[in-house]
PDB file of N, CA and C in Angstrom:
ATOM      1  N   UNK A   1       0.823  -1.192   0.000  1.00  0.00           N
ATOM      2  CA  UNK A   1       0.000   0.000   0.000  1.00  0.00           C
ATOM      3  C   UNK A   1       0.868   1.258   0.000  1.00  0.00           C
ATOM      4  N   UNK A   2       1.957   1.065   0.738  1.00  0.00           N
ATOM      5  CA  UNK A   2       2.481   2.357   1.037  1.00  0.00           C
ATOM      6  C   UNK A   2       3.332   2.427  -0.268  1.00  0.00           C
ATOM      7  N   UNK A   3       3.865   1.550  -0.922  1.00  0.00           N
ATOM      8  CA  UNK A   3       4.320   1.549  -2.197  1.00  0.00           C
ATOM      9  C   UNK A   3       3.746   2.507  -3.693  1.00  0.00           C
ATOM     10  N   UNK A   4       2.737   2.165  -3.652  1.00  0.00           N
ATOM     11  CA  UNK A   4       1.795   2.610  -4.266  1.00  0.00           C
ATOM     12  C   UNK A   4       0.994   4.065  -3.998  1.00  0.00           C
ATOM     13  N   UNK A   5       1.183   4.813  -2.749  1.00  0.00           N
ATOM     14  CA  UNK A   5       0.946   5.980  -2.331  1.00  0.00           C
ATOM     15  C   UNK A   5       2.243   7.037  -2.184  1.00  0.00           C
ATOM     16  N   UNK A   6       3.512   6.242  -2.445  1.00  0.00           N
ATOM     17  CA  UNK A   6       4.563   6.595  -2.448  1.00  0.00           C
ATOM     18  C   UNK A   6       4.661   7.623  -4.313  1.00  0.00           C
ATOM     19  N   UNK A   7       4.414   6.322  -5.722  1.00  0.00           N
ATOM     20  CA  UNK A   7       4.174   6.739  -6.351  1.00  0.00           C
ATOM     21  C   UNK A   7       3.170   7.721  -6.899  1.00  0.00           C
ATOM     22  N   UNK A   8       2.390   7.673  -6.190  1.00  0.00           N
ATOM     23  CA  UNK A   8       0.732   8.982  -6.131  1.00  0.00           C
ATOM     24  C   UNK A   8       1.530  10.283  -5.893  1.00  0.00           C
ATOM     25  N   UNK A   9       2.879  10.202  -4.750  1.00  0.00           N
ATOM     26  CA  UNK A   9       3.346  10.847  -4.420  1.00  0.00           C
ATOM     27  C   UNK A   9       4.140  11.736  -5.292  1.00  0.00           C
ATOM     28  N   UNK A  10       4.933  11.354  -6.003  1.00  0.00           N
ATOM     29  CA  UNK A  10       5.488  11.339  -6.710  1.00  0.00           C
ATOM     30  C   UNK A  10       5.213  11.885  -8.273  1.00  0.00           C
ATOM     31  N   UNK A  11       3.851  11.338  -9.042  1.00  0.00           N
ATOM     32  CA  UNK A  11       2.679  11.993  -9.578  1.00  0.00           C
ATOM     33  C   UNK A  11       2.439  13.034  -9.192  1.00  0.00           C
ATOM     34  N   UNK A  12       2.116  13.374  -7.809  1.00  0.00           N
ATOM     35  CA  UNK A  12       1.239  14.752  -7.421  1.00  0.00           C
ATOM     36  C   UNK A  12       2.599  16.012  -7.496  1.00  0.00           C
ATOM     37  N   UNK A  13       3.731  15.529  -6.759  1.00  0.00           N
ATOM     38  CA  UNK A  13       5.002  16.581  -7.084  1.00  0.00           C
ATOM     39  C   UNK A  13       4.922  17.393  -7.913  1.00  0.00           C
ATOM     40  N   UNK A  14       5.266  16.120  -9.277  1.00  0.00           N
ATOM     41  CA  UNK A  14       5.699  16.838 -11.205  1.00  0.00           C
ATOM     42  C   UNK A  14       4.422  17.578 -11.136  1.00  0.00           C
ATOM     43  N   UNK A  15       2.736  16.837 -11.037  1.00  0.00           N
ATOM     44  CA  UNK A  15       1.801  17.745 -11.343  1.00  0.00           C
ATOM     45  C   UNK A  15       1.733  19.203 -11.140  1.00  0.00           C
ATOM     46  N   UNK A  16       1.950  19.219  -9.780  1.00  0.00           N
ATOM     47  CA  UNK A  16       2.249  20.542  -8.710  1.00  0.00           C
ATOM     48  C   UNK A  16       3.130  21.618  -9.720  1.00  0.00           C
ATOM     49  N   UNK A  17       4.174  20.932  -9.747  1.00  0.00           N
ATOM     50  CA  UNK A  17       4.865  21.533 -10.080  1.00  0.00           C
ATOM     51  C   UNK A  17       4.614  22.126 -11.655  1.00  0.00           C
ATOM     52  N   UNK A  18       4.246  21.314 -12.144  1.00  0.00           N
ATOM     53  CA  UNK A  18       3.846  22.028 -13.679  1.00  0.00           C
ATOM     54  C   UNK A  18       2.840  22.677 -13.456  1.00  0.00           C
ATOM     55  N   UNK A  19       1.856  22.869 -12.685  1.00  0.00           N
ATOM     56  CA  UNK A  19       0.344  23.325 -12.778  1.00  0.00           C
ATOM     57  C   UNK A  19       0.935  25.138 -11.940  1.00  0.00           C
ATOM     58  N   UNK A  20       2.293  24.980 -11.635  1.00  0.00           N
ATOM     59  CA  UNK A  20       2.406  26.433 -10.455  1.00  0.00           C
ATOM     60  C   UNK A  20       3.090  27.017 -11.683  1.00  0.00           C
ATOM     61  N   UNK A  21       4.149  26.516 -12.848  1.00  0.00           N
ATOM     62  CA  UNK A  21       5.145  26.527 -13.081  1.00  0.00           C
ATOM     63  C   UNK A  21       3.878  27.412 -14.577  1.00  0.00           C
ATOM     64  N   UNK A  22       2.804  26.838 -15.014  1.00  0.00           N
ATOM     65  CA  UNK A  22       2.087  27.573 -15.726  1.00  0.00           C
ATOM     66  C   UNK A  22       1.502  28.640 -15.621  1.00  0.00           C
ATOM     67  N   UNK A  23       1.348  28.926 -14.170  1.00  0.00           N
ATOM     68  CA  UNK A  23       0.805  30.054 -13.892  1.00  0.00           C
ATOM     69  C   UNK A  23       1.229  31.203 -14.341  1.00  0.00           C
ATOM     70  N   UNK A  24       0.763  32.195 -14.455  1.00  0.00           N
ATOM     71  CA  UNK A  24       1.067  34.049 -14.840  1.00  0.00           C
ATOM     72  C   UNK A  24       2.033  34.598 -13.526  1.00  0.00           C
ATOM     73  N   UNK A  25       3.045  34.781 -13.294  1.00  0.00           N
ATOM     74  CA  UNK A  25       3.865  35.304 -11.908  1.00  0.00           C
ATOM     75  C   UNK A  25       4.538  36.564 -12.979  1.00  0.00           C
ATOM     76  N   UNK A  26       5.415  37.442 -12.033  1.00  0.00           N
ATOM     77  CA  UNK A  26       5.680  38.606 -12.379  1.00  0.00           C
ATOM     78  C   UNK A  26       6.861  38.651 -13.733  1.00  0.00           C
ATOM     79  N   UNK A  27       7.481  36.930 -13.842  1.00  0.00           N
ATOM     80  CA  UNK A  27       8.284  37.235 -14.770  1.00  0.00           C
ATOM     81  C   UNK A  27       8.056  36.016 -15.885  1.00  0.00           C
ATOM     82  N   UNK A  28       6.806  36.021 -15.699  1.00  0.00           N
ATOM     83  CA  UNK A  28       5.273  35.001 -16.456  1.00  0.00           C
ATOM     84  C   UNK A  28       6.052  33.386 -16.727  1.00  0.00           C
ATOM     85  N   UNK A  29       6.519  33.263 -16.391  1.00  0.00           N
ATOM     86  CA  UNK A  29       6.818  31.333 -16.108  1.00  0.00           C
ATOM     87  C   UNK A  29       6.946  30.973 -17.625  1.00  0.00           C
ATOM     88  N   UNK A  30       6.247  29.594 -17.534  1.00  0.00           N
ATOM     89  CA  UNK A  30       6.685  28.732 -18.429  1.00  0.00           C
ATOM     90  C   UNK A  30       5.337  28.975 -19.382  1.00  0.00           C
ATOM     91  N   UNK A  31       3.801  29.991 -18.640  1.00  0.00           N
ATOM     92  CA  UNK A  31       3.162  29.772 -19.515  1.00  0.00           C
ATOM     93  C   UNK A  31       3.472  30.995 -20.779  1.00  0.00           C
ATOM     94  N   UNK A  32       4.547  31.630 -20.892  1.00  0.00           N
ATOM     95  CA  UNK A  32       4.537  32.144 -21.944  1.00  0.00           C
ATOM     96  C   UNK A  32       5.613  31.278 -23.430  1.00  0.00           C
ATOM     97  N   UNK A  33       5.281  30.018 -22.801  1.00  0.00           N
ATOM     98  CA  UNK A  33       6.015  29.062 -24.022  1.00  0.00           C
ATOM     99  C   UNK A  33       4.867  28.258 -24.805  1.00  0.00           C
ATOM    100  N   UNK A  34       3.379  28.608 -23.570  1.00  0.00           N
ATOM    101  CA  UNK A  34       2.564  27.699 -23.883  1.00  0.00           C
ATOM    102  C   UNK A  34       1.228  28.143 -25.126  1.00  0.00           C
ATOM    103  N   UNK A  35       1.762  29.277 -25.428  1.00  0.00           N
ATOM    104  CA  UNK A  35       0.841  30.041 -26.806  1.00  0.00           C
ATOM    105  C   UNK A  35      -0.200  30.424 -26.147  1.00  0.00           C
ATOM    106  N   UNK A  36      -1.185  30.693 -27.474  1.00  0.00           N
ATOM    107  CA  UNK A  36      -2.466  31.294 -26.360  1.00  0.00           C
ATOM    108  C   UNK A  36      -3.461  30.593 -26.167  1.00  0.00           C
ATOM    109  N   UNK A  37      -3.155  30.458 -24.948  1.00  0.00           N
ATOM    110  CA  UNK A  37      -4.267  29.381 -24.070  1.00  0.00           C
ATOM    111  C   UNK A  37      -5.125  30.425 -23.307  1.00  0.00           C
ATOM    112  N   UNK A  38      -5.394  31.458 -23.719  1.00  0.00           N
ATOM    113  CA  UNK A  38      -6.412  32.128 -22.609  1.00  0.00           C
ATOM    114  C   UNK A  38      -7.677  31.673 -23.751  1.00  0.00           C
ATOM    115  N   UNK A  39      -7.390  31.344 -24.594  1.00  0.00           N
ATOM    116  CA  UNK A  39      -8.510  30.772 -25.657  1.00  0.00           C
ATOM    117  C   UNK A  39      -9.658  29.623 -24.926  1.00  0.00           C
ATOM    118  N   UNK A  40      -8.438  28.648 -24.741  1.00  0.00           N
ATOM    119  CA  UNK A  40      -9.075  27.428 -24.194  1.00  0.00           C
ATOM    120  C   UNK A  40      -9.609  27.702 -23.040  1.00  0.00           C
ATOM    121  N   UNK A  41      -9.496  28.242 -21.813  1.00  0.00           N
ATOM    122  CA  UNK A  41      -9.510  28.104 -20.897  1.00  0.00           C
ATOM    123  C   UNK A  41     -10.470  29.859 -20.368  1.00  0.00           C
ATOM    124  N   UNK A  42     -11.368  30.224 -21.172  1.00  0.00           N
ATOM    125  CA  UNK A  42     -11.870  31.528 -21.261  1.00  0.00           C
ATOM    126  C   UNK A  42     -11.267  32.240 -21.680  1.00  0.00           C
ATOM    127  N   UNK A  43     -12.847  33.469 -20.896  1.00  0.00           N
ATOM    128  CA  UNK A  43     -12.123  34.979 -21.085  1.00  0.00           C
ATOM    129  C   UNK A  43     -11.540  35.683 -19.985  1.00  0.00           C
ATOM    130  N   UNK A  44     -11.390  34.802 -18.852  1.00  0.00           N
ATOM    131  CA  UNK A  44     -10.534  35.262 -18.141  1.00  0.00           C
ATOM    132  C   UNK A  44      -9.220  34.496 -18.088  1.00  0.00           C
ATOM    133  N   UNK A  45      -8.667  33.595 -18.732  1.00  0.00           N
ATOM    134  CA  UNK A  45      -7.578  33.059 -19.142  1.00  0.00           C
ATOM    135  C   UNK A  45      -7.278  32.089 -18.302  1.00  0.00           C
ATOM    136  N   UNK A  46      -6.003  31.627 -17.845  1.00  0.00           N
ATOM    137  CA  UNK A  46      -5.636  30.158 -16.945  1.00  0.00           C
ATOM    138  C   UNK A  46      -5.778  30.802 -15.609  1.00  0.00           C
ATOM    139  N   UNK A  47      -5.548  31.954 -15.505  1.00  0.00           N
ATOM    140  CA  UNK A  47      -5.816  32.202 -13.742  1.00  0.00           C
ATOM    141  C   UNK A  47      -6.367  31.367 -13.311  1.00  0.00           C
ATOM    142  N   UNK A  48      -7.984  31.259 -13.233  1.00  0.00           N
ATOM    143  CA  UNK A  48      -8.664  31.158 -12.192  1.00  0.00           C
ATOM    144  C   UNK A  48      -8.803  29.261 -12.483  1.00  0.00           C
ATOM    145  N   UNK A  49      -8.626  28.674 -13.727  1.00  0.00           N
ATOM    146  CA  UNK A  49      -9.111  27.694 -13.936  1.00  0.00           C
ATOM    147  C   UNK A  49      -7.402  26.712 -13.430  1.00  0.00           C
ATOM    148  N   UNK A  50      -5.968  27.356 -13.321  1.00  0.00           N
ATOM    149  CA  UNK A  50      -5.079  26.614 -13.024  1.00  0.00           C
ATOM    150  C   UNK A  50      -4.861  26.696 -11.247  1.00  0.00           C
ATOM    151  N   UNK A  51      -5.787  28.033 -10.844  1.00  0.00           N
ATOM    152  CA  UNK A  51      -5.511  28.199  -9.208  1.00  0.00           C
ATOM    153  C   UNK A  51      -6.424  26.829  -8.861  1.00  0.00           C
ATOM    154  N   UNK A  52      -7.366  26.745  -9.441  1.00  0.00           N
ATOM    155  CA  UNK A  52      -8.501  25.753  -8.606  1.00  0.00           C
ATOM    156  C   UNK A  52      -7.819  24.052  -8.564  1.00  0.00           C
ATOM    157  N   UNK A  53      -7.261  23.936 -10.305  1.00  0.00           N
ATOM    158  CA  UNK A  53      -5.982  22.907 -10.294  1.00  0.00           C
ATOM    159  C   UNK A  53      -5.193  22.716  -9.531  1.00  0.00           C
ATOM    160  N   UNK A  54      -4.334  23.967  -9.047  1.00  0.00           N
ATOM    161  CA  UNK A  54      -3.784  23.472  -8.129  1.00  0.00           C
ATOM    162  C   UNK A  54      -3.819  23.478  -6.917  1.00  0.00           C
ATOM    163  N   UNK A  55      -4.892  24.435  -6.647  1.00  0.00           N
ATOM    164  CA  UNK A  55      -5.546  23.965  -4.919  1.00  0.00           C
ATOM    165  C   UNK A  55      -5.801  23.132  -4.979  1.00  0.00           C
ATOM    166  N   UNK A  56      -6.530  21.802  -5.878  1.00  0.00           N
ATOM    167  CA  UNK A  56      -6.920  20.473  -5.712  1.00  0.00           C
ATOM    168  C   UNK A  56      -5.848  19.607  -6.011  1.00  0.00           C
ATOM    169  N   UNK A  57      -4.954  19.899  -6.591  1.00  0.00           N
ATOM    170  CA  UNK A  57      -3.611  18.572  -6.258  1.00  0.00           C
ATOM    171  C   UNK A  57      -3.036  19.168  -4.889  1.00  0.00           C
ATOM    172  N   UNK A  58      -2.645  20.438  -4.420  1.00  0.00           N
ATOM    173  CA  UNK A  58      -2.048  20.546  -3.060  1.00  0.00           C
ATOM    174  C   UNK A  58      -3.267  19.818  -1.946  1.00  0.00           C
ATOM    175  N   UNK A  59      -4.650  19.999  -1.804  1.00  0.00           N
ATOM    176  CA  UNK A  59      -4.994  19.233  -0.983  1.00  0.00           C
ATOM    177  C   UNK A  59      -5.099  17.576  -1.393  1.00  0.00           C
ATOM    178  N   UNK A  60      -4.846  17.122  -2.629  1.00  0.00           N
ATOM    179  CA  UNK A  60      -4.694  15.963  -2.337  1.00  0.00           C
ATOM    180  C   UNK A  60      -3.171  15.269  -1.982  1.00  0.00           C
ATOM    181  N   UNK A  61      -2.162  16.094  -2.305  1.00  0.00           N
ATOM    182  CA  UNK A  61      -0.930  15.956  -2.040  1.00  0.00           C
ATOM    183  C   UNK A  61      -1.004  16.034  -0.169  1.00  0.00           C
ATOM    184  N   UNK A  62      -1.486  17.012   0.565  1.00  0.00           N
ATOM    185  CA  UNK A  62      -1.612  16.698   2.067  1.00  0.00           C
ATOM    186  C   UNK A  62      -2.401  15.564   2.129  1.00  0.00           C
ATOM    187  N   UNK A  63      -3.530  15.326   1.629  1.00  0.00           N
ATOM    188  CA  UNK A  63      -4.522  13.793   2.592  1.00  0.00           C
ATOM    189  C   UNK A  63      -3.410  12.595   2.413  1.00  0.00           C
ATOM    190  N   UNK A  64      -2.697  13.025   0.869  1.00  0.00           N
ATOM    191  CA  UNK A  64      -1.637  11.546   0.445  1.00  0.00           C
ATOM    192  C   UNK A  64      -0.703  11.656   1.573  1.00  0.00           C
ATOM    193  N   UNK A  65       0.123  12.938   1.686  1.00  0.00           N
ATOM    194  CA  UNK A  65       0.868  12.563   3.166  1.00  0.00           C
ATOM    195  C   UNK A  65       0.676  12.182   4.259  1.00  0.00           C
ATOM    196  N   UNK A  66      -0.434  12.463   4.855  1.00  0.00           N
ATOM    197  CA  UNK A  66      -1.211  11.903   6.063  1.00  0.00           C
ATOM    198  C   UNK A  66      -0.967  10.573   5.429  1.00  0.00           C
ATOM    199  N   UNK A  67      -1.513   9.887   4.842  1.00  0.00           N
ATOM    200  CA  UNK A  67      -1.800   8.800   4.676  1.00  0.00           C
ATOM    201  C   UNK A  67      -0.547   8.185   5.028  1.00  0.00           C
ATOM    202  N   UNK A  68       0.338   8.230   4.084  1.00  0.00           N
ATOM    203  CA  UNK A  68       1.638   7.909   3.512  1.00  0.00           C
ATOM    204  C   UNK A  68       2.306   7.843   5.222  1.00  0.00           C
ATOM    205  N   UNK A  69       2.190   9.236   5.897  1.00  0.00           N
ATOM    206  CA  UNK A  69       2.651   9.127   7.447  1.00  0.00           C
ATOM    207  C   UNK A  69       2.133   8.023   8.181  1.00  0.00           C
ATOM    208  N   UNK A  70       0.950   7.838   7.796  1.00  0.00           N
ATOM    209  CA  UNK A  70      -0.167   6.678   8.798  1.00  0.00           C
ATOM    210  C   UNK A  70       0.691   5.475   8.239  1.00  0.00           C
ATOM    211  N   UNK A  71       0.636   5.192   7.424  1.00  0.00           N
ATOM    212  CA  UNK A  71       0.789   3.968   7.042  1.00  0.00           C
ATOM    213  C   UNK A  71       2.672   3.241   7.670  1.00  0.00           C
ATOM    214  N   UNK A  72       3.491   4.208   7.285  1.00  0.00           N
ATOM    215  CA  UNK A  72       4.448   4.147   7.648  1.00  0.00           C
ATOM    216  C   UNK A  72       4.668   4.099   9.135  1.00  0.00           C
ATOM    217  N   UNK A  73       4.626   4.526  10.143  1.00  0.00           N
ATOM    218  CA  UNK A  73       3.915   4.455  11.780  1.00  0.00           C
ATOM    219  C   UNK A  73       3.247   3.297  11.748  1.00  0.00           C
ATOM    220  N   UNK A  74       2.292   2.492  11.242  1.00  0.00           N
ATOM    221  CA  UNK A  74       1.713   1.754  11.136  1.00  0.00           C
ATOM    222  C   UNK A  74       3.064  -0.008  11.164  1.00  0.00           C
ATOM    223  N   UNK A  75       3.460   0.311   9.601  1.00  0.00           N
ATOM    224  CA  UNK A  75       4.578  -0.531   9.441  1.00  0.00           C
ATOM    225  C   UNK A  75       6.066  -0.308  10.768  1.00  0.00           C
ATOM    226  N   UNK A  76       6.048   0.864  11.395  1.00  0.00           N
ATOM    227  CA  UNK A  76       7.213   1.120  12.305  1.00  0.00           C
ATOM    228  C   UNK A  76       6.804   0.302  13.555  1.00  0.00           C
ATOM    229  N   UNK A  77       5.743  -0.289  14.220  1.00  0.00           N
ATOM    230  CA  UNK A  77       5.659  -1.025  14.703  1.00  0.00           C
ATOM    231  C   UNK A  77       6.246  -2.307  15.302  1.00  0.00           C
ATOM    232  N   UNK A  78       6.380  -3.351  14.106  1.00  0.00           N
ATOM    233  CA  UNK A  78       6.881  -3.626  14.251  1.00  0.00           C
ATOM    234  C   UNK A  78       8.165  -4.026  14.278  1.00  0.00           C
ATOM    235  N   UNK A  79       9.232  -4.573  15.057  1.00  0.00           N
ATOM    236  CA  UNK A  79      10.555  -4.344  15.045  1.00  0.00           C
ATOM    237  C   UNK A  79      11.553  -5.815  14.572  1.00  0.00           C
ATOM    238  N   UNK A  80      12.712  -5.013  14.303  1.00  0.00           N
ATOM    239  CA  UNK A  80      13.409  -6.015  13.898  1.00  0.00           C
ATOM    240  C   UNK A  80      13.867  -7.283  14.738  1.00  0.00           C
ATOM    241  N   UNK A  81      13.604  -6.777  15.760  1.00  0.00           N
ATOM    242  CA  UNK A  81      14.041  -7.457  16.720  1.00  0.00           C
ATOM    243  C   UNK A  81      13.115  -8.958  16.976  1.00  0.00           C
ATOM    244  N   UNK A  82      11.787  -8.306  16.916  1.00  0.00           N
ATOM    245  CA  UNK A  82      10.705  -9.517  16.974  1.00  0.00           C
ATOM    246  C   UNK A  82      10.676 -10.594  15.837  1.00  0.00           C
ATOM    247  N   UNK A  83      11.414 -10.045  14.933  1.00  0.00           N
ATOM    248  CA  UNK A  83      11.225 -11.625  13.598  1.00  0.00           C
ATOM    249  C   UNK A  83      12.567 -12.619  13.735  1.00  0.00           C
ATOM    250  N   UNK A  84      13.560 -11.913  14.729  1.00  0.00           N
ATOM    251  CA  UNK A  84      14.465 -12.771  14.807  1.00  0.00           C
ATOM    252  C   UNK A  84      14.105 -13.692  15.163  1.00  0.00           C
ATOM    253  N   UNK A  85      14.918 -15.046  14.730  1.00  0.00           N
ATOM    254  CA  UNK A  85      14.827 -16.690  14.616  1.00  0.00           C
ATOM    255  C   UNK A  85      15.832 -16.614  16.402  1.00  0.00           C
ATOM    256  N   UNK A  86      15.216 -17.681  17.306  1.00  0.00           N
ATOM    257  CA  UNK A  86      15.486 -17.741  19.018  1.00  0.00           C
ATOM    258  C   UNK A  86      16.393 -19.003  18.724  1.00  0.00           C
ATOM    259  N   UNK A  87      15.762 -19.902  18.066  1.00  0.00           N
ATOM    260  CA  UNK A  87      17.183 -21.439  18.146  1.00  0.00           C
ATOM    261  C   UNK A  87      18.410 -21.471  17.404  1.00  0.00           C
ATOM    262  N   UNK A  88      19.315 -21.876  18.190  1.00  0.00           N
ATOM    263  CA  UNK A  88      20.370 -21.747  17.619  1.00  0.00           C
ATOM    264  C   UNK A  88      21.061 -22.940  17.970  1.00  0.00           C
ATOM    265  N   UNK A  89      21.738 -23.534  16.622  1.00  0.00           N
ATOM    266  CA  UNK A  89      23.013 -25.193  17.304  1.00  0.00           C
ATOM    267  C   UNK A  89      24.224 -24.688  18.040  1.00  0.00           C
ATOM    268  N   UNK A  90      24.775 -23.442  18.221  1.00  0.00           N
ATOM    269  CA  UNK A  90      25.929 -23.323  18.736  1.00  0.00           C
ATOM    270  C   UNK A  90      25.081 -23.292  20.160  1.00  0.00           C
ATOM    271  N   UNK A  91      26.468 -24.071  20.933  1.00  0.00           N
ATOM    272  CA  UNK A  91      26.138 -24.421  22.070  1.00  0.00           C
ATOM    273  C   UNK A  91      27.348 -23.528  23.364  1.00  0.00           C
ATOM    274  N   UNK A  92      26.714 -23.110  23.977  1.00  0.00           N
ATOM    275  CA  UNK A  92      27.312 -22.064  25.236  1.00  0.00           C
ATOM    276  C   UNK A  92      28.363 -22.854  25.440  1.00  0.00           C
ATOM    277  N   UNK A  93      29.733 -22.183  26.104  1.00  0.00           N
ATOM    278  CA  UNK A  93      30.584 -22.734  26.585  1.00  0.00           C
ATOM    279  C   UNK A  93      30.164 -22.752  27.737  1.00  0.00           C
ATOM    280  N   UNK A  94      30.912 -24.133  28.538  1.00  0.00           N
ATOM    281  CA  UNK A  94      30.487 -24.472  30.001  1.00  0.00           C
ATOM    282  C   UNK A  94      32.094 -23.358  30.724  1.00  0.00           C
ATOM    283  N   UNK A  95      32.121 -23.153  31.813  1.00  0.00           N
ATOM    284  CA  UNK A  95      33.356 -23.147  32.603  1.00  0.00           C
ATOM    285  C   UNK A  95      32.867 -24.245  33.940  1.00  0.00           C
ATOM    286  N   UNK A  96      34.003 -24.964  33.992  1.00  0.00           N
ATOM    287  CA  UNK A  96      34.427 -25.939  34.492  1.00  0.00           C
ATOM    288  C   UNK A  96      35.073 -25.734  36.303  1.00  0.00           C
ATOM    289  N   UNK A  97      34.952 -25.243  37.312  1.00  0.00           N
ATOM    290  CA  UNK A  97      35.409 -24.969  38.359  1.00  0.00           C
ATOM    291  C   UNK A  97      35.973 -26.049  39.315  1.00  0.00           C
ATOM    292  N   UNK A  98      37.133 -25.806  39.296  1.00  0.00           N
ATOM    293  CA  UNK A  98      37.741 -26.917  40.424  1.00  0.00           C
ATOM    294  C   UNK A  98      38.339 -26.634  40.946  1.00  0.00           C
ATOM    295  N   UNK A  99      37.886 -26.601  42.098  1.00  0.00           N
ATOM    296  CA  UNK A  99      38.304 -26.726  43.707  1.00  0.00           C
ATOM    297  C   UNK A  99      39.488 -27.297  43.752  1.00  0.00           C
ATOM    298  N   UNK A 100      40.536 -26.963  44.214  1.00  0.00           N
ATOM    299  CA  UNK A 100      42.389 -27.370  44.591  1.00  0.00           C
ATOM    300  C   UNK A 100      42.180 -27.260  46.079  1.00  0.00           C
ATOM    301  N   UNK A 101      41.937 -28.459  46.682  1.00  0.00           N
ATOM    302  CA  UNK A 101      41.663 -28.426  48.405  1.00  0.00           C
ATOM    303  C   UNK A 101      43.421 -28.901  48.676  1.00  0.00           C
ATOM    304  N   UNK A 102      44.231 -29.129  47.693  1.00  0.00           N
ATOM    305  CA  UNK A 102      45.621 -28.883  47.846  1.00  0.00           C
ATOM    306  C   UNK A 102      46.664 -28.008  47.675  1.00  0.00           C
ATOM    307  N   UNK A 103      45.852 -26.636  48.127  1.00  0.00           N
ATOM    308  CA  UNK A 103      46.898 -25.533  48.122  1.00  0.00           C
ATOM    309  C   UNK A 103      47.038 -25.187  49.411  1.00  0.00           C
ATOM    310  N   UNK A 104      48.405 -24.833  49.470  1.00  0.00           N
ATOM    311  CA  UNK A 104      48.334 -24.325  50.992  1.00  0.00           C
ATOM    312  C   UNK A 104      47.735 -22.856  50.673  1.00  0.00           C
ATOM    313  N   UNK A 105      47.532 -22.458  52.629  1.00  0.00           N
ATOM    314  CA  UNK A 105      47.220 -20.985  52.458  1.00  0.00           C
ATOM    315  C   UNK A 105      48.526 -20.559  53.390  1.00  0.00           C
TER     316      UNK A 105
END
């Protein structure tokens, strides 16, 4: 799952990024490569129809992070520690103690 919301992720970025990158700003972006599109898109041009674009990929880009956070927290759970394998053939060394009741003191 999180695989797959990872790439959504990833999707929504480039989108973002092209949908801001078209916009009209003071030193007019990339949409002055894009001809005249105030045609397509009315008579008030891409303003209003690329702001609403990209208010709706930025809020779906946050619900995807939430998610993407949930899910991951979710998987952090559990630990590496718990799938380790407990049996093992190597066998403990013994130490061996013996008493010398023939030493002097």
């Amino acid at each position: 799952m999180t695989g797959i919301l990872l790439i959504v992720q990833i999707v929504l970025v480039v989108m973002i990024t092209i949908a801001v990158l078209l916009q009209k700003s003071s030193s007019i972006g990339l949409g002055a490569y894009s001809g005249s599109n105030e045609s397509v898109f009315g008579a008030k041009g891409p303003g209003s129809f690329l702001a609403k674009v990209t208010f709706f990929l930025g809020f779906v880009f946050v619900v995807n992070t939430i998610a993407l956070g949930y899910f991951y927290a979710q998987q952090s759970n559990a630990s590496v520690v718990d799938s380790m394998v407990e049996t093992t053939e190597v066998a403990a060394p013994t130490i061996n103690i013996v008493n010398d009741t023939n030493t002097t003191k």
